[in-house]
Protein backbone atom coordinates (compact mmCIF):
# COMPACT_ATOMS: atom_id res chain seq x y z
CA UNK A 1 180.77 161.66 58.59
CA UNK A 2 184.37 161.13 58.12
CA UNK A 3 185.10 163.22 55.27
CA UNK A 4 182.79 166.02 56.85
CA UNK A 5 185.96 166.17 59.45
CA UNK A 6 188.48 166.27 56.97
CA UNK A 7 186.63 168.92 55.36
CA UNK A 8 186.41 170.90 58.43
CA UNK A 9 190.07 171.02 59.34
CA UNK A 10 191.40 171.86 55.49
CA UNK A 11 188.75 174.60 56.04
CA UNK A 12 190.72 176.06 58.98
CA UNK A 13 193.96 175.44 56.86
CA UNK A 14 192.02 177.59 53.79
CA UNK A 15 191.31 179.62 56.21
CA UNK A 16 194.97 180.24 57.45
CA UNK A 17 196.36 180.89 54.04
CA UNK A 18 193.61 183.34 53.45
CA UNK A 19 195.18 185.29 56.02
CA UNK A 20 198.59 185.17 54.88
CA UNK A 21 197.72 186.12 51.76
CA UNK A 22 195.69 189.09 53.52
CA UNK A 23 198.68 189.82 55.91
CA UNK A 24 201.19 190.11 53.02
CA UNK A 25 198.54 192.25 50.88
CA UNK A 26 198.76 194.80 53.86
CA UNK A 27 202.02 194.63 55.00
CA UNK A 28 203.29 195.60 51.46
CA UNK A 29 200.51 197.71 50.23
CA UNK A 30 199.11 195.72 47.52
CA UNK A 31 195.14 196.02 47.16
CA UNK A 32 195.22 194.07 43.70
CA UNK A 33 197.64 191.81 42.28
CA UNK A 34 200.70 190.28 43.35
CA UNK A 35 202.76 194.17 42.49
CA UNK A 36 205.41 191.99 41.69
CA UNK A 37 206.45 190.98 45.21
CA UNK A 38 207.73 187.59 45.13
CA UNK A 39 206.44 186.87 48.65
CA UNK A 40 203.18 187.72 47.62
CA UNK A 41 203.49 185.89 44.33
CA UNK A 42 203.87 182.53 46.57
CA UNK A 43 201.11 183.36 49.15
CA UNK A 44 198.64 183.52 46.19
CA UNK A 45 200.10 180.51 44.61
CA UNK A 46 199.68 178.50 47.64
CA UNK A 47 196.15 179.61 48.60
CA UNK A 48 195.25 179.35 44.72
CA UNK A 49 196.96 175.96 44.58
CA UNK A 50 194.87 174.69 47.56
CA UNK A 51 191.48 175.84 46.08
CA UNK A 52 192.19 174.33 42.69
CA UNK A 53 192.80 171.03 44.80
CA UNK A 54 191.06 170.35 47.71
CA UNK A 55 187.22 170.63 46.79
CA UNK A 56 187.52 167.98 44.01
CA UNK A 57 189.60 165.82 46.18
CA UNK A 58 186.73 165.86 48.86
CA UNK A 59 183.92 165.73 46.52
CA UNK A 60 185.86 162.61 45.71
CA UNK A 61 186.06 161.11 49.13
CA UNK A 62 182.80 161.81 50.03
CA UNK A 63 181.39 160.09 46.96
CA UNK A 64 183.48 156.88 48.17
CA UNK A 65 182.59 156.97 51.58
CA UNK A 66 178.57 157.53 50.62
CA UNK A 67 179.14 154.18 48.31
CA UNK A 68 179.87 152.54 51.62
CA UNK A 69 184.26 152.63 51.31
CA UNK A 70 184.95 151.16 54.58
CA UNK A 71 185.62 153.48 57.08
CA UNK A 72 189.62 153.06 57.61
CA UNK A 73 189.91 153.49 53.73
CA UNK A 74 188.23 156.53 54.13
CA UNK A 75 190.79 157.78 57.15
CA UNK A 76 194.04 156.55 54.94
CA UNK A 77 192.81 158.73 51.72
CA UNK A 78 191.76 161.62 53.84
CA UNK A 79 194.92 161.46 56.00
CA UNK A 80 196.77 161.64 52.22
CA UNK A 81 195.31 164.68 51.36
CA UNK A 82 195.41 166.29 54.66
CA UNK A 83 199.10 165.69 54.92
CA UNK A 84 199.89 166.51 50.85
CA UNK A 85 198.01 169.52 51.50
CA UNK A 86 199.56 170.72 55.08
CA UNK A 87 203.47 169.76 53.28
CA UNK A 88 202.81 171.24 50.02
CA UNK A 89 201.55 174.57 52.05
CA UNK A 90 204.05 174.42 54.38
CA UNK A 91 207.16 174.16 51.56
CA UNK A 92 205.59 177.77 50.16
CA UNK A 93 204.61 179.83 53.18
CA UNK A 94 208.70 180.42 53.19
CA UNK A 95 210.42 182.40 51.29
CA UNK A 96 213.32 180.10 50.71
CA UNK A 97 210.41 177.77 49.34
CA UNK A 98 213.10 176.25 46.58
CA UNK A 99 214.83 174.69 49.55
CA UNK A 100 211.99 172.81 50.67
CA UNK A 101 211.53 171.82 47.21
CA UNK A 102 211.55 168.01 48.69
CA UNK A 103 208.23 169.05 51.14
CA UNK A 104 206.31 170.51 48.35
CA UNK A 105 207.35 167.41 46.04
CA UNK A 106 205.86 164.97 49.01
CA UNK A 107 202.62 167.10 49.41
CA UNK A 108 201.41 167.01 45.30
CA UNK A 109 202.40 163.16 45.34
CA UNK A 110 200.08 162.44 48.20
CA UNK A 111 197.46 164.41 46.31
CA UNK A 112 197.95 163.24 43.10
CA UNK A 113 198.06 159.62 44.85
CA UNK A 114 195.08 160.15 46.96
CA UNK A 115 193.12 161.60 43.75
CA UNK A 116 193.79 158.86 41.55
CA UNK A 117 193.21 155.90 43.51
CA UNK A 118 189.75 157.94 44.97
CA UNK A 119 188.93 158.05 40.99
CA UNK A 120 190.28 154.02 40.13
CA UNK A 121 188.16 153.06 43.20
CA UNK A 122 185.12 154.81 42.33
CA UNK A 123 185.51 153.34 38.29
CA UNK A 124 185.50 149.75 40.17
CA UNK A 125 182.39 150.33 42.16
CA UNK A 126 180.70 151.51 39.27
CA UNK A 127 181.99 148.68 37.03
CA UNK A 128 181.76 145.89 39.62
């Protein structure tokens, strides 16, 4: 039931960077690509980014907190990815993006982090 929350509000964030990517498409006339509009360019990156992230990292969790993970294990890992994934979002949606190189930096750490330790705590449970 926990991750099912987490899954719900990175849904709303998918969600949100759907938009911009939609809002940017039609404020510069771009059906199809990127056109070479750097602003654009990021807005895809970012929603692409997200996608190639989040389901796997939840797929993850879930599998941990089905095995029984103890419910405030469950809140710190999902916490990590909510927060790596609002920071690393947050560092693109700007332009100046390179100056909030730091944010973005923060945000794929806690993913990475929350990913591997997910994947080194599922190998125990299977092991142990």
């Amino acid at each position: 039931m926990i991750v099912s929350t987490f899954a719900a509000i990175l849904a709303i964030l998918y969600i949100q960077l759907s938009f911009r990517v939609i809002k940017i498409r039609k404020a510069k006339r771009i059906s199809l690509g990127d056109g070479g509009d750097a602003s654009l360019q990021a807005a895809i990156r970012t929603h692409a980014n997200f996608i190639e992230y989040v389901p796997f990292s939840l797929i993850l969790l879930f599998l941990l907190e089905y095995q029984g993970l103890p419910s405030h294990f469950t809140y710190i890992l999902g916490a990590m990815l909510l927060v790596g994934r609002f920071c690393h979002s947050y560092a693109l949606a700007d332009e100046k993006a390179d100056e909030k190189m730091q944010l973005r930096v923060v945000g794929m750490v806690l993913t990475f982090l929350m990913i591997f330790i997910s994947s080194v705590m599922l190998l125990i449970t299977q092991v142990f």
